[in-house]
Every structure is written in C-alpha cells, then in structure tokens.
Protein backbone atom coordinates (compact mmCIF):
# COMPACT_ATOMS: atom_id res chain seq x y z
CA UNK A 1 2.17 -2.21 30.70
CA UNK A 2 0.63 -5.73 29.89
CA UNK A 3 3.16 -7.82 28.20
CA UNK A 4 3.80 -6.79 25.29
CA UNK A 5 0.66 -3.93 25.15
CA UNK A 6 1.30 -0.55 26.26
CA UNK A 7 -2.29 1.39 27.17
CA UNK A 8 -2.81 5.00 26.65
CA UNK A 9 -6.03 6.98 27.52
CA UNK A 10 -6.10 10.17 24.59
CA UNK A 11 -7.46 13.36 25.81
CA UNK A 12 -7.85 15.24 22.53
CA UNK A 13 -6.61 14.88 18.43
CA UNK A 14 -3.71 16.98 19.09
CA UNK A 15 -2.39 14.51 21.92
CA UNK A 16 -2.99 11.80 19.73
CA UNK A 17 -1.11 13.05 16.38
CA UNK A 18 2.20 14.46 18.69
CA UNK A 19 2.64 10.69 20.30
CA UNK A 20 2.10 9.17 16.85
CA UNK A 21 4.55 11.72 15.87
CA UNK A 22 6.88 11.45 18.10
CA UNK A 23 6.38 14.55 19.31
CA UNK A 24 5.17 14.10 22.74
CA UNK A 25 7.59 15.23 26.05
CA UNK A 26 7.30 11.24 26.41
CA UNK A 27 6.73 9.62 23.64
CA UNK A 28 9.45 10.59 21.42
CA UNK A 29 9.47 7.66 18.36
CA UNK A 30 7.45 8.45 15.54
CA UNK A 31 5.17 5.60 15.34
CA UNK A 32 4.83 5.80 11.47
CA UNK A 33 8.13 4.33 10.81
CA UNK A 34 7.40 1.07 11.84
CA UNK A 35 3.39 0.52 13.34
CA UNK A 36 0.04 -0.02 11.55
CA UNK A 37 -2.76 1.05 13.04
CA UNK A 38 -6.37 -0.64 13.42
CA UNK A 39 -9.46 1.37 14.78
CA UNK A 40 -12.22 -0.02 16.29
CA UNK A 41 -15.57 2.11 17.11
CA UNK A 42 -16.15 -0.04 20.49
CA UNK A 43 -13.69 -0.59 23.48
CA UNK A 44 -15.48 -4.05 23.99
CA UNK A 45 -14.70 -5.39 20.69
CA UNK A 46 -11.72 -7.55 20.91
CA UNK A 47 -8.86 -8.00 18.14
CA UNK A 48 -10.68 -11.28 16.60
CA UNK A 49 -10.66 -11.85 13.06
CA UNK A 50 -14.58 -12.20 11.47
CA UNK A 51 -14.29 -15.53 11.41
CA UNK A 52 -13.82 -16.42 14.48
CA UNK A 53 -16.22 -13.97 15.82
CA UNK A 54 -19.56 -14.97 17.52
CA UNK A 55 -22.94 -13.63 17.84
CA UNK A 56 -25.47 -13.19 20.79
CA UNK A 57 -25.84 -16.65 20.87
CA UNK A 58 -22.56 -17.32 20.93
CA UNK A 59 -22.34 -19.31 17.29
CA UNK A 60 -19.86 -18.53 14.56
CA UNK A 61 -21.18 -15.65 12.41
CA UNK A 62 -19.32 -17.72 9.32
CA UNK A 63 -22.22 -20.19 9.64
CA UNK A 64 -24.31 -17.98 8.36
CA UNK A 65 -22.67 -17.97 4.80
CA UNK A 66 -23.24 -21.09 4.85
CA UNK A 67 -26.20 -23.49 3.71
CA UNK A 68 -27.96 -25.60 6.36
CA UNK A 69 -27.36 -28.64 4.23
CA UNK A 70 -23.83 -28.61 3.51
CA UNK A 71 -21.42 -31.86 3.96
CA UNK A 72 -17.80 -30.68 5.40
CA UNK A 73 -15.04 -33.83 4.74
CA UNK A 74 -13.00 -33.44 7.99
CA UNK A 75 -10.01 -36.06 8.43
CA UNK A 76 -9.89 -38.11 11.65
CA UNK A 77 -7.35 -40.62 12.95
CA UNK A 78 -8.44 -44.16 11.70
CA UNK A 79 -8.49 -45.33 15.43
CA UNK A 80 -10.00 -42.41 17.02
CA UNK A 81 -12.69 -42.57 14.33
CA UNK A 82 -12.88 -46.42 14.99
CA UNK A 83 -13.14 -46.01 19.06
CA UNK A 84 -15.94 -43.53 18.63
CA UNK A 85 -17.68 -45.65 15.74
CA UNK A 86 -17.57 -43.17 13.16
CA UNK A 87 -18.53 -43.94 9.60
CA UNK A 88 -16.16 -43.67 6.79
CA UNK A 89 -15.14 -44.86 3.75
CA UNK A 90 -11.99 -47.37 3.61
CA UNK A 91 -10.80 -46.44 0.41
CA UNK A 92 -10.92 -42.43 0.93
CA UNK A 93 -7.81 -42.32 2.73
CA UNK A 94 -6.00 -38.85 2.81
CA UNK A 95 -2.31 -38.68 2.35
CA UNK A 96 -1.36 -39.13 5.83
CA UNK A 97 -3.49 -42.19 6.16
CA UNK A 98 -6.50 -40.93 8.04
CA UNK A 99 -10.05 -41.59 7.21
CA UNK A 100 -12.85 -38.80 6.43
CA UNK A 101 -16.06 -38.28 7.87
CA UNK A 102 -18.54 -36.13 6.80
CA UNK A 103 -19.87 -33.41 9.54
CA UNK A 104 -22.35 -30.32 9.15
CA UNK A 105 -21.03 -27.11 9.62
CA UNK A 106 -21.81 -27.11 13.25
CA UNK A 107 -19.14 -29.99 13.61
CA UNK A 108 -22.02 -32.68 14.35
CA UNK A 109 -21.81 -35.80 12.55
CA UNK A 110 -23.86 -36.70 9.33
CA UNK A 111 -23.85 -40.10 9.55
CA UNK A 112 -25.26 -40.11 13.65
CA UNK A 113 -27.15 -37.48 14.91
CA UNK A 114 -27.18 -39.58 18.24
CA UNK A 115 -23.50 -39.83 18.63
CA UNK A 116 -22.22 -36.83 20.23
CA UNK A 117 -18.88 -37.10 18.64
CA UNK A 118 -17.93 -33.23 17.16
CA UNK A 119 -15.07 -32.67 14.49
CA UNK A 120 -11.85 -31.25 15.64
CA UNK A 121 -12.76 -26.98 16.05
CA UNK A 122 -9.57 -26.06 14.65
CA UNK A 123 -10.13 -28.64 11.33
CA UNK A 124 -13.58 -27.78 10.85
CA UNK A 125 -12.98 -23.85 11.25
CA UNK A 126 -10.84 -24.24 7.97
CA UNK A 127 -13.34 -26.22 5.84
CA UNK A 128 -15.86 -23.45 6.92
CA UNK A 129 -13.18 -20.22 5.50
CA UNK A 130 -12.44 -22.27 2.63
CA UNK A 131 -15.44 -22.95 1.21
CA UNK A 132 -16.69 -19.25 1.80
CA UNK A 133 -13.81 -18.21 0.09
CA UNK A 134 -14.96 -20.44 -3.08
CA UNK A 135 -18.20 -19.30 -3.24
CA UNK A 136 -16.74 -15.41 -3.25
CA UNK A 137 -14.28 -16.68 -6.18
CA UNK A 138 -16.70 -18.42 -7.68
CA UNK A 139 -19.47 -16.05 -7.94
CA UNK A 140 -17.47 -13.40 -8.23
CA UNK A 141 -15.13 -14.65 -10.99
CA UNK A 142 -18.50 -15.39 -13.19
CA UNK A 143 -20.05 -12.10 -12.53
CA UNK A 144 -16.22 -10.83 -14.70
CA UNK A 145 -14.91 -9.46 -11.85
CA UNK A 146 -11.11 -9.64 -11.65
CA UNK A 147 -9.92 -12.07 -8.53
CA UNK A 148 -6.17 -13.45 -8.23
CA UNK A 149 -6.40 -17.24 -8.07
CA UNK A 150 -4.13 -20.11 -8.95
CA UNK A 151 -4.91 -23.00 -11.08
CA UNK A 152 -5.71 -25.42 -8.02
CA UNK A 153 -8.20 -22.88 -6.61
CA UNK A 154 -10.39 -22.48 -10.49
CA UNK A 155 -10.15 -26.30 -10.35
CA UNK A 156 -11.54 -26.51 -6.84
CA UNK A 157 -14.38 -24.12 -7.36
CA UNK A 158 -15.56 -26.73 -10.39
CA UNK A 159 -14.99 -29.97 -8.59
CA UNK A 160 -16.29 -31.74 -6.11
CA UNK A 161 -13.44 -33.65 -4.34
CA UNK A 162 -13.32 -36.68 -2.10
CA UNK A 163 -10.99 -34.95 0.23
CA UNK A 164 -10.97 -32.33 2.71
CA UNK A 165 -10.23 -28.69 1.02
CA UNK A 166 -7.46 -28.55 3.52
CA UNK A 167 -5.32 -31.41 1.72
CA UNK A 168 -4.99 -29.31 -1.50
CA UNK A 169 -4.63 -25.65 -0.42
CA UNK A 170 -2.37 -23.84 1.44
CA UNK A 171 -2.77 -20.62 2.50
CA UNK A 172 -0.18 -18.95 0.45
CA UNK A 173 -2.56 -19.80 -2.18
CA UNK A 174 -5.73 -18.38 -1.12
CA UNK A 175 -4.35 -15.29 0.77
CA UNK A 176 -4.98 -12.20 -2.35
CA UNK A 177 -8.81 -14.28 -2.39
CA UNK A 178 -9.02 -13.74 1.49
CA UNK A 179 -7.49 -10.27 1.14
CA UNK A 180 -10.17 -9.25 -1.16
CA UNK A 181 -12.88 -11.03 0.93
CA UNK A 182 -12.20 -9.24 4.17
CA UNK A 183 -12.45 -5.92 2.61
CA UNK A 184 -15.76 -6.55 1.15
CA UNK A 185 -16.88 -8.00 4.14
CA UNK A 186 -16.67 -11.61 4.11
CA UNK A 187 -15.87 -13.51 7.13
CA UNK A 188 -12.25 -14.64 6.81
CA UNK A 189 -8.80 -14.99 9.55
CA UNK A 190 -7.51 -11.26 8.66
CA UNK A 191 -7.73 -8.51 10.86
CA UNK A 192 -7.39 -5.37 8.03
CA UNK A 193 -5.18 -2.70 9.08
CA UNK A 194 -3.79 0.50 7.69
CA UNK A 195 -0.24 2.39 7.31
CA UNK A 196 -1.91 5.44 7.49
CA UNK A 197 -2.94 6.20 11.67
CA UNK A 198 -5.69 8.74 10.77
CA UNK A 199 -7.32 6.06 8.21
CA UNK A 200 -7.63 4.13 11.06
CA UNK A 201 -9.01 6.42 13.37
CA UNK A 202 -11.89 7.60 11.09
CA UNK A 203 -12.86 4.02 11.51
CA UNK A 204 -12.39 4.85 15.59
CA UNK A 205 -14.42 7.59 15.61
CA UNK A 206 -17.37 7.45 12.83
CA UNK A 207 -19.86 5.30 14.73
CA UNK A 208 -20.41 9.16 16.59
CA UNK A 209 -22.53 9.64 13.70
CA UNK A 210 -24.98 7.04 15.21
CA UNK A 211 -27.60 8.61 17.32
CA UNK A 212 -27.29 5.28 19.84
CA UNK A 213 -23.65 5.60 19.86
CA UNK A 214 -21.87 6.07 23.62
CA UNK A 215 -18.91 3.69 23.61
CA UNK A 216 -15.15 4.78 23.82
CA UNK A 217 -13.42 3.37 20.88
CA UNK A 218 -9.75 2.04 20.58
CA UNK A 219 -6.86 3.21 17.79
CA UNK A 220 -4.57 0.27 17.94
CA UNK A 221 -0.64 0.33 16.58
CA UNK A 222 1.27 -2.89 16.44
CA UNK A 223 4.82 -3.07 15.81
CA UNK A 224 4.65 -4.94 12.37
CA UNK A 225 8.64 -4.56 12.21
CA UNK A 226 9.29 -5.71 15.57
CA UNK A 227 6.86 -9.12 14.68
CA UNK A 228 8.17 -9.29 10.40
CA UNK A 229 10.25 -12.55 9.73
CA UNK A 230 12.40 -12.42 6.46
CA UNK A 231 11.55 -15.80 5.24
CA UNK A 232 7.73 -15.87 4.60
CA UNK A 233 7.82 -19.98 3.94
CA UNK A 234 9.64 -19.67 7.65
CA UNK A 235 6.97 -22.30 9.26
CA UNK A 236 8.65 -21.85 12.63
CA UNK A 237 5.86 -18.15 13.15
CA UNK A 238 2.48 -18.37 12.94
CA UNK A 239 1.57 -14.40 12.44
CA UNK A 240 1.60 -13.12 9.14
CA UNK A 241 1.40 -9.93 7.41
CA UNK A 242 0.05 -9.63 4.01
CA UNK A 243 -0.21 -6.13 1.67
CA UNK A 244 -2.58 -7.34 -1.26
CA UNK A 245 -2.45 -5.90 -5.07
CA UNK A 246 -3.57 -2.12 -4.41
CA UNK A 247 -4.38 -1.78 -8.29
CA UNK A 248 -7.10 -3.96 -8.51
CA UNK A 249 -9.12 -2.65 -5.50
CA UNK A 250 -9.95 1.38 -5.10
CA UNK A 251 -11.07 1.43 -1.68
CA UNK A 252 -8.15 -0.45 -0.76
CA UNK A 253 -5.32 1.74 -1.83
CA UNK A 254 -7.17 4.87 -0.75
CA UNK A 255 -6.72 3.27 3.02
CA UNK A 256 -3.74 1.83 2.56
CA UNK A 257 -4.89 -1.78 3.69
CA UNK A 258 -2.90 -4.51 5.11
CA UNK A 259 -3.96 -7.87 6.52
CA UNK A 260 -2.46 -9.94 9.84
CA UNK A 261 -3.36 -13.01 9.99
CA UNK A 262 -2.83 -16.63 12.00
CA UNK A 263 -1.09 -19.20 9.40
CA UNK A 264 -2.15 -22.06 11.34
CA UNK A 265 -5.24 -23.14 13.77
CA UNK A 266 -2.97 -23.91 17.01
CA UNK A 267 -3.54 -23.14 20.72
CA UNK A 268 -6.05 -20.77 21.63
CA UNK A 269 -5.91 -19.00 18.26
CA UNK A 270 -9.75 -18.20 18.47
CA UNK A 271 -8.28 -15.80 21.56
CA UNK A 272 -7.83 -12.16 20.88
CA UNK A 273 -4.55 -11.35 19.25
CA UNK A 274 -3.00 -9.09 21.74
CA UNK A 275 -4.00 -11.84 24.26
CA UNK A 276 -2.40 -14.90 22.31
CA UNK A 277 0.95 -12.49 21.84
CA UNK A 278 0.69 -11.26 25.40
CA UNK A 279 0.51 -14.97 26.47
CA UNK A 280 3.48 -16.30 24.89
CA UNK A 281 5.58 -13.03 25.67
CA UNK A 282 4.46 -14.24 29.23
CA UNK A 283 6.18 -17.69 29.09
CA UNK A 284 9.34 -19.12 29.71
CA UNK A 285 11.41 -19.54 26.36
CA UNK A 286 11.50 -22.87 26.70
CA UNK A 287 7.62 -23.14 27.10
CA UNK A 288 6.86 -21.01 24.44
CA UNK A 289 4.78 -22.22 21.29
CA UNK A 290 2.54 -25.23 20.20
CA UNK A 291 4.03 -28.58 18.88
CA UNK A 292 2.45 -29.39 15.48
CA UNK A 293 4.73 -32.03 14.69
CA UNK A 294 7.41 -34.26 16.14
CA UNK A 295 10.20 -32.10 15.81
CA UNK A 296 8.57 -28.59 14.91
CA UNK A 297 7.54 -25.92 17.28
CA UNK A 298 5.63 -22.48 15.97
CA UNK A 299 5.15 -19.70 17.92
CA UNK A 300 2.96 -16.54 17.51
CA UNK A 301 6.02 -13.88 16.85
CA UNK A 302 9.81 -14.17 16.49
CA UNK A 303 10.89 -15.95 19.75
CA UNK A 304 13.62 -12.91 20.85
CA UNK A 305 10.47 -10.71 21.20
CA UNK A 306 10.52 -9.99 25.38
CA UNK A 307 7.38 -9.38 27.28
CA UNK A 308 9.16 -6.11 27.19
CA UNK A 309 9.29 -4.71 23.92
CA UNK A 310 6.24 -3.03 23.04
CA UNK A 311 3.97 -4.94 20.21
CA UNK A 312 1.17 -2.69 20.24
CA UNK A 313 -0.46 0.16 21.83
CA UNK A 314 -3.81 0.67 22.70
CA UNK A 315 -4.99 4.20 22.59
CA UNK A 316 -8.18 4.69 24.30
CA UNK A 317 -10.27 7.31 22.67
CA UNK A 318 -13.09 8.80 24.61
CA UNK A 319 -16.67 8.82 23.03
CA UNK A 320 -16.77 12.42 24.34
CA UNK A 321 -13.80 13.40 21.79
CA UNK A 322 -15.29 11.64 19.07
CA UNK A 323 -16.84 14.63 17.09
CA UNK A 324 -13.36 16.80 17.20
CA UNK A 325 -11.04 14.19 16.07
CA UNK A 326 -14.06 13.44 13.22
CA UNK A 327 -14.56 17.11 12.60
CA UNK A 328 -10.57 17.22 12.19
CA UNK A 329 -10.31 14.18 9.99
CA UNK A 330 -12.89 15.75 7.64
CA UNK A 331 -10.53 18.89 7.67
CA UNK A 332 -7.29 17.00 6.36
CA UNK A 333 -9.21 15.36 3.20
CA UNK A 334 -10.08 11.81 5.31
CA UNK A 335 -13.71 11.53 4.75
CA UNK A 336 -15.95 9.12 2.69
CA UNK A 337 -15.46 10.47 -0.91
CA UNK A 338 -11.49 9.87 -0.45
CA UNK A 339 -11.72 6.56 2.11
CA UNK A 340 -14.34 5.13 -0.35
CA UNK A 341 -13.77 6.41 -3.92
CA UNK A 342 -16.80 6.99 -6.07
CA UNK A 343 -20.45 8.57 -6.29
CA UNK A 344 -21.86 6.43 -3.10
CA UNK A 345 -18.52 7.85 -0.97
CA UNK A 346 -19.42 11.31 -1.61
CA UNK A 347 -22.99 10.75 -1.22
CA UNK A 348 -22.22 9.46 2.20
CA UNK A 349 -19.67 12.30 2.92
CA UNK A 350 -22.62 15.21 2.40
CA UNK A 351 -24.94 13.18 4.71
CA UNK A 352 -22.50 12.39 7.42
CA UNK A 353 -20.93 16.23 7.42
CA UNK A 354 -24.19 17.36 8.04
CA UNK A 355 -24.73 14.97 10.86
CA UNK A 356 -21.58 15.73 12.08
CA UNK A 357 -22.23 19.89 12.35
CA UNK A 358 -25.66 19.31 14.20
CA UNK A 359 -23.10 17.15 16.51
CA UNK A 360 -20.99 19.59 17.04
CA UNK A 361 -24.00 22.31 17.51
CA UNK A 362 -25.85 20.62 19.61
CA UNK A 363 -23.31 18.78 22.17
CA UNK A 364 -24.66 19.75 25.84
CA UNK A 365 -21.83 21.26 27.67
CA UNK A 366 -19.24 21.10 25.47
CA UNK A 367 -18.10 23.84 22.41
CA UNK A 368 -15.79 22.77 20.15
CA UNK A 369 -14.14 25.46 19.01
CA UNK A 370 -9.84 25.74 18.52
CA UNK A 371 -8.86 28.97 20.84
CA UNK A 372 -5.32 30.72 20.32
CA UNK A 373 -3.56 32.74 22.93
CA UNK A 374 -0.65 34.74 22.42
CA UNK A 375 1.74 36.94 23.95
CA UNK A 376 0.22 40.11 21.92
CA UNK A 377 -3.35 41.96 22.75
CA UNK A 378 -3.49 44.02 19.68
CA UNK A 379 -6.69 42.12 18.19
CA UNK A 380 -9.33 41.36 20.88
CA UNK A 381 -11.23 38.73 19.12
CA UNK A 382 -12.01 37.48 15.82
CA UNK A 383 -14.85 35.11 15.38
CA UNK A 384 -14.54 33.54 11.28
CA UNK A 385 -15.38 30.15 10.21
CA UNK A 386 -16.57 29.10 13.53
CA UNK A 387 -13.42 29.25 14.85
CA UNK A 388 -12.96 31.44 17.87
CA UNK A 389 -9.27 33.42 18.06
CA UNK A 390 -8.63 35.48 21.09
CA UNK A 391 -5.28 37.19 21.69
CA UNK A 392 -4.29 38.41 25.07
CA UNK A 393 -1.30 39.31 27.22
CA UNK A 394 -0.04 36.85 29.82
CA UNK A 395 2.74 35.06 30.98
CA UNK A 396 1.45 31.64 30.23
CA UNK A 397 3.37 28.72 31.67
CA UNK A 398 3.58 25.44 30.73
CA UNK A 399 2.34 23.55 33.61
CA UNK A 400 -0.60 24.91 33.94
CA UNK A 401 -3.81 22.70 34.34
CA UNK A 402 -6.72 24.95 33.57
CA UNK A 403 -7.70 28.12 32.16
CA UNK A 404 -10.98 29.39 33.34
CA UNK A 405 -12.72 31.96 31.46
CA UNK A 406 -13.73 35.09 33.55
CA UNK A 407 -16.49 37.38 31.99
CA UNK A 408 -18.53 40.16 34.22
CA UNK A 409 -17.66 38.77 37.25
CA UNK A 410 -18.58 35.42 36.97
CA UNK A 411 -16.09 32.37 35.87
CA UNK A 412 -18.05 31.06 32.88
CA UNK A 413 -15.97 28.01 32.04
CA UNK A 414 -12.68 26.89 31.18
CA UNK A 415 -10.34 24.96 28.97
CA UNK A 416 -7.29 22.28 29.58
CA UNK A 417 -4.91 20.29 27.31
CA UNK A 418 -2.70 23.01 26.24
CA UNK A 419 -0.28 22.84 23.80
CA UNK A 420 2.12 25.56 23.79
CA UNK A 421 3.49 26.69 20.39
CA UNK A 422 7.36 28.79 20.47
CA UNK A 423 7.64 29.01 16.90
CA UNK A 424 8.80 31.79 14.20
CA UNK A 425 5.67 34.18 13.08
CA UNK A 426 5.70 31.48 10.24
CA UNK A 427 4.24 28.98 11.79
CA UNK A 428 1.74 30.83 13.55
CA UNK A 429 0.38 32.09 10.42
CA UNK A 430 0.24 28.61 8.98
CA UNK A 431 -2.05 26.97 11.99
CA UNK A 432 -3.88 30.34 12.92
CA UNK A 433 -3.83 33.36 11.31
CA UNK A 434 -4.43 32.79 8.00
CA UNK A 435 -7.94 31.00 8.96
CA UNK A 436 -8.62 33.74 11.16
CA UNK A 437 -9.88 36.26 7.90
CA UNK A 438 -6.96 38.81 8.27
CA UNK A 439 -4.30 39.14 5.36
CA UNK A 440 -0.67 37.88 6.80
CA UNK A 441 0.46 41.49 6.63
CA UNK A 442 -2.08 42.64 9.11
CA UNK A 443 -1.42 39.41 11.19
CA UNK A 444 2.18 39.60 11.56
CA UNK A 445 1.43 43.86 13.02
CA UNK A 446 -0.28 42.31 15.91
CA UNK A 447 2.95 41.00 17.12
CA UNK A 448 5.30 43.61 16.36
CA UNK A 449 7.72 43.97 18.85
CA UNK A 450 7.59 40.41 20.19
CA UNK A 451 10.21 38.47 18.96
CA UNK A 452 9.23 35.50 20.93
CA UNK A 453 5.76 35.21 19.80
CA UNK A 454 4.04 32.20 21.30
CA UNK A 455 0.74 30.57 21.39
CA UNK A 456 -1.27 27.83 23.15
CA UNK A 457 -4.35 25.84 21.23
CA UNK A 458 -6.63 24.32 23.51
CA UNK A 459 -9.79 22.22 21.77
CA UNK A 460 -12.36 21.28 23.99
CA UNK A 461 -13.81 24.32 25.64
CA UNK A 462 -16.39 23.64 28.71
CA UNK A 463 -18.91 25.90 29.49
CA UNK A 464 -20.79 26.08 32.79
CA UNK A 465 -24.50 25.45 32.63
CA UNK A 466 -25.00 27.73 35.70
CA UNK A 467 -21.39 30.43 35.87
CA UNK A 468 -19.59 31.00 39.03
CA UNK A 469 -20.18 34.49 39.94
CA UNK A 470 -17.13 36.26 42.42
CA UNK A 471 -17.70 38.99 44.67
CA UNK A 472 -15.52 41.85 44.80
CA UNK A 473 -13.11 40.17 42.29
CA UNK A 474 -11.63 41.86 39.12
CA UNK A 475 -9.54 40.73 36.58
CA UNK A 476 -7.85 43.03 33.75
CA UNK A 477 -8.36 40.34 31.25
CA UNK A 478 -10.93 37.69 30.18
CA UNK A 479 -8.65 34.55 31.08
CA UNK A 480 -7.84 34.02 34.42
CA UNK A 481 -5.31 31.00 36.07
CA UNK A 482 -5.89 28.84 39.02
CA UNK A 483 -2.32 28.84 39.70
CA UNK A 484 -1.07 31.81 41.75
CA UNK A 485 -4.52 33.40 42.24
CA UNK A 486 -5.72 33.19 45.52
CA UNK A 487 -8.91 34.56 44.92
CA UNK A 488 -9.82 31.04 43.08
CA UNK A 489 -8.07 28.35 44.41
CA UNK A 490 -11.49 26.82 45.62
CA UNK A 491 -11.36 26.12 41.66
CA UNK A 492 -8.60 23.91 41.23
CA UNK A 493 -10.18 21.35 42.74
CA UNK A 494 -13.00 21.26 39.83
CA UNK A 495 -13.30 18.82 37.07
C-alpha cells in the first residue's frame, strides 16, 4: 500500500459491491459508513480539481473563461516589487502594507511586457477562481436563477475595487457559489464526490458508451471520517469537505454530491490529492505541513493520521468489465433519467440503453450473461430475459479457479469469479428464480430434498473462438473442473 492509498484491481460488479459491503473474505468493513466515492472514466486522470487542470499545451483550462484583456490586482511585497521595478500605485496599499500590480491572467505584467517578472502562481490562481465565480453569480443571478451569496459577494459583482478580490473574500463565503459552479461545470478547487458508491461508478464506467473508449477507469473511496475536523474555522487543516443545499439543485441530490476541497494555495497544492496526502503521511511529524505565518503551521489532514491508516482506495476497474457493471447499474434504477432528473435525462437514458445492448451483443469473445449452478438437476436450462440459468449436480468447491464448459466433446469455454451462495430457498428465489420465468412454487420443487441448497453466479462467460475438442473423453454433465480431472489439466494453465 502507498501511504495512505490502498490499490485494488476489481474483477467483476459483484467483487466490487461485497468489498464495499464489507462482505468480502478480506475486506470485512462496510465502506458506506464512513467513505465517499469519486469515479473517474480514465486511469490517467489524476485527482486534480478543474482548476488546476491543464490542457495539451499544458496552460490552465480556467484561462479560457477568461477574457484576453482582463487586469488581475495581485499584491506584492513593497521591496520585492521595488527590486524588480514593478509599477504600482503608492497610495493603493492593501491592509498588510503591500503594493498592487496589475498582471494578465497568464501572470505577466501589464505595465512591462519586457520584464519577465510573473505574479506569485498560488496568488494569481485565486484572482483567476474568483472572478469566474462572479461572472457565474453574476450572470446567473440576473438570468433569476436562485444562487446563495452574501452581501460582500452582490457588492463585489457591481464594483470595481482597487484591491485584490482576495482581501475581501474568504472562502467560507464563496463555497455554496463554488459548489454550484463545479456541478455545472465551471472550473473551480472542488473535486465533487458522492455518498452513494454506485453513483460514482456510473461515472466510472459510462465513457463505454463511446465508440473510442479503451481506458480502465478508477472508483475512488476516501475516508472523509478519518480526514473530518470538528471545528470548520480550525485554520490549522487545509482539506475541507463541503455538502451544499440539496433543495435548490435536482441533479445534485439525485447523486448525493459532496465537494473536497484545498482551503488554502500552499505547497504543491496544484499536485494530485492522494499525492499531496500521501506526501505528508510520508514525513516526519515534525516536518509535516507548510508555514503560512510566523507561528502557524497547516497541514493537509489531521496530523495523528499515520502513513498507515488507509485514506482512500483506489479500485481499478477494467475497461473490459465496463458494460456489466453499466448493464447492472441500469438494473438497480442508476441511469440518466434518475442521475439527471428531467426530459433531457431520460432522453439520454433511451439512447445510451440502446448503445449499451448492441455493447453487450456485439462484444468479441465475451457473453455477458449471469449463470446459476446448484446442487439440484431437476430443470436443465432455462433461457428468459437473456439471462442464461443452468442447474446441475456437482460438488462444487470453493476454491476452484475455473469452470470450463464441455459440450460434444469439445471444451467450448469457461467461466471464473465465483461466488458461492449457502442461503435458505429464500434467497435463491430473490436473486434467481423468480427472473428465471417459473412461479416460486415450481422453483422451490426443483430442490426438494436438498436442504442445503446452494448456488454459484459467475458473470463474465468466455467463449472460445476455435473449441478444444478431447478425444475419447466423456463427461456426464455439461460443466467440467480443472481441479481433480486428469484428463484436462493441460487446461489449468489457460487464461
């Protein structure tokens, strides 16, 4: 484990929700009690707010909300700005006595274009979020839409001020403004995350939709109770968590939306978070944090955090698996019309369902189907919904790798992943049977007699392009084990 981040490669849906659950052989916390979760559709994207993120160029998307032509005040020390010759004004003085000079939203000067001189990153980045963040109030509050703000921030967005936006606001007062930003896609510091794991995971797993797509996507879960303070004014921790108003924003409450975000510009906060966390876990305690004044030290997270208590986890999810967990999603109710309440949600759920079956359909190699084994014959095979159920006698044991399928002498694929179900009659009939077409009556006579009914769902069923035939082999029924067999232990070898 990295400090702090704990790295798990997912093999199907089913894995995923038992160690969420809590319900894994290892993993045996339920996650929900005290993680979000935050999915992202492409392993190389890194856990960097918007506005801090770069393009291929490697400039500041933010810039491009912003006009070519704009003036940012940024305060300098009065003797830096004199050793580098900087122009100012001698009676614009902020409150702590520095001068202000007047830079473009690059950082280069106004005054010089030959002096090289840039504006402090970490000052500048906060003029450039601010004023976004007035223009989205601004326009937004006279097209009558309803936005949280304070008295400073309506006086702001009708004022031009001789001072740098950072020496009147403070981010407690823009935060529900930024909240509301981030969701509608504005550049801010938040990274938007969810209580809900499967919200999150749609987000993993819908760029499959995407004809181009081929990238493994990450679920992340970070430990928002292990990283909380009490205090929120405490100005010793620099990572906050925010939960915005719910009631004034739709989309919002149907994903359960939180925000994380950096309270202050210090250190390498344009790094990834895990990385910045993962750093100062990595320190002595005497190292850790960033000085911002004489006597005052912050630090990312709580300071009795160890490099080895785990912050987040990283679940790897497989491009491959995309389409089941999707398809799966889409069967418990988290789709577009519910993630993104109203006529264009549901217009986008038909679309992407249909893009999703001709997915499924048409992915070489690879059926996904759910398959149920049990430990009665009685019914042979029922195909219904596009689910495939087959019931058939064995001894099935838990450690078993993989199943291969055995049909007229030839092995003609096989299936891994198991997970093996020793539950009442009850609870087979609620995940199987009654999607299978047969009444519960007729269902439960297929296992009378066996009072330790059992079963074993495996998704992801391989089929061979070109099937294995065996000579002089014979096997009473269609599913045959590696384990124990002999005949086909040249098998166990194949992946």
């Amino acid at each position: 484990m990295c400090n702090g981040v704990k790295k798990i490669t997912i093999k199907s849906y089913d894995e995923l929700v038992n160690i969420v659950r809590g319900k894994d052989k290892i993993f045996t916390d339920d996650l929900r009690e005290d993680f979000v979760f935050r999915g992202i559709s492409n392993i190389e994207y890194d856990l960097i707010p918007s506005a801090l993120r770069k393009n291929e160029l490697n400039e500041l998307n933010i810039n491009e909300f912003i006009e070519s032509d704009c003036e940012f005040k940024v305060s300098i020390d009065k003797t830096e700005a004199i050793n580098n010759g900087l122009d100012y004004d001698e009676d614009c003085l902020t409150y702590d006595g520095e001068v202000i000079v007047l830079f473009d939203k690059y950082g280069n000067l106004i005054s010089d274009k030959n002096n090289n001189f840039k504006a402090p990153e970490y000052k500048i980045q906060k003029e450039r979020e601010y004023y976004v963040l007035l223009k989205f109030l601004s326009y937004a509050d006279k097209c009558g839409l309803k936005v949280n703000a304070e008295e400073i921030l309506r006086f702001l967005i009708h004022n031009k001020l001789n001072e740098p936006f950072e020496n009147f606001l403070d981010q407690t007062e823009v935060i529900e403004v930024m909240s509301l930003a981030q969701h509608y896609g504005l550049p801010t510091r938040a990274l938007d995350w969810s209580y809900d794991y499967r919200v999150a995971l749609y987000f993993t797993v819908k760029d499959v939709l995407n004809s181009n797509n081929n990238s493994d996507g990450v679920l992340w879960a970070l430990n928002h109770k292990l990283i909380e303070v009490p205090e929120y004014n405490n100005l010793q921790y620099n990572l906050r968590i925010h939960r915005p108003e719910y009631n004034t924003n739709p989309n919002l409450n149907a994903q359960k939306g939180l925000f994380t975000f950096l309270e202050r510009y210090v250190g390498d906060y344009d790094k990834p978070l895990d990385e910045i966390i993962s750093s100062e876990l990595n320190q002595k305690p005497e190292n850790k944090g960033v000085s911002i004044s004489k006597d005052v030290k912050v630090t990312v997270v709580p300071s009795d955090i160890s490099k080895d208590d785990v912050v987040f986890y990283k679940f790897i999810i497989p491009n491959e698996i995309k389409p089941e967990i999707l398809k799966e999603l889409y069967l418990e109710g988290y789709s577009e019309e519910y993630l993104f309440p109203g006529y264009e949600g549901v217009s986008k759920s038909i679309l992407n369902r249909v893009k999703l079956n001709e997915i499924l359909k048409n992915h070489d190699g690879y059926i996904k189907k759910s398959i149920l084994l049990s430990g009665d014959w009685n019914l042979n095979e029922i195909i219904n919904k596009n689910q495939l159920y087959v019931f058939v006698n064995f001894d099935f044991k838990e450690e078993i790798d993989k199943i291969f399928i055995y049909h007229d002498n030839k092995i003609v694929g096989y299936f891994r992943g198991n997970e093996i179900i020793k539950n009442s009659l009850n609870v087979l009939w609620e995940q199987f049977g009654k999607h299978s077409g047969l009444s519960e009556d007729k269902f439960n006579e297929c296992f009378k007699g066996n009072n330790e009914a059992f079963a074993i769902r495996i998704n992801d069923l391989n089929m061979f392009k070109y099937p294995i035939k065996l000579c002089g082999f014979e096997f009473v029924y269609d599913f045959c084990f590696v384990e124990d067999i002999d005949d086909l232990k040249f098998l166990s070898n194949f992946n």
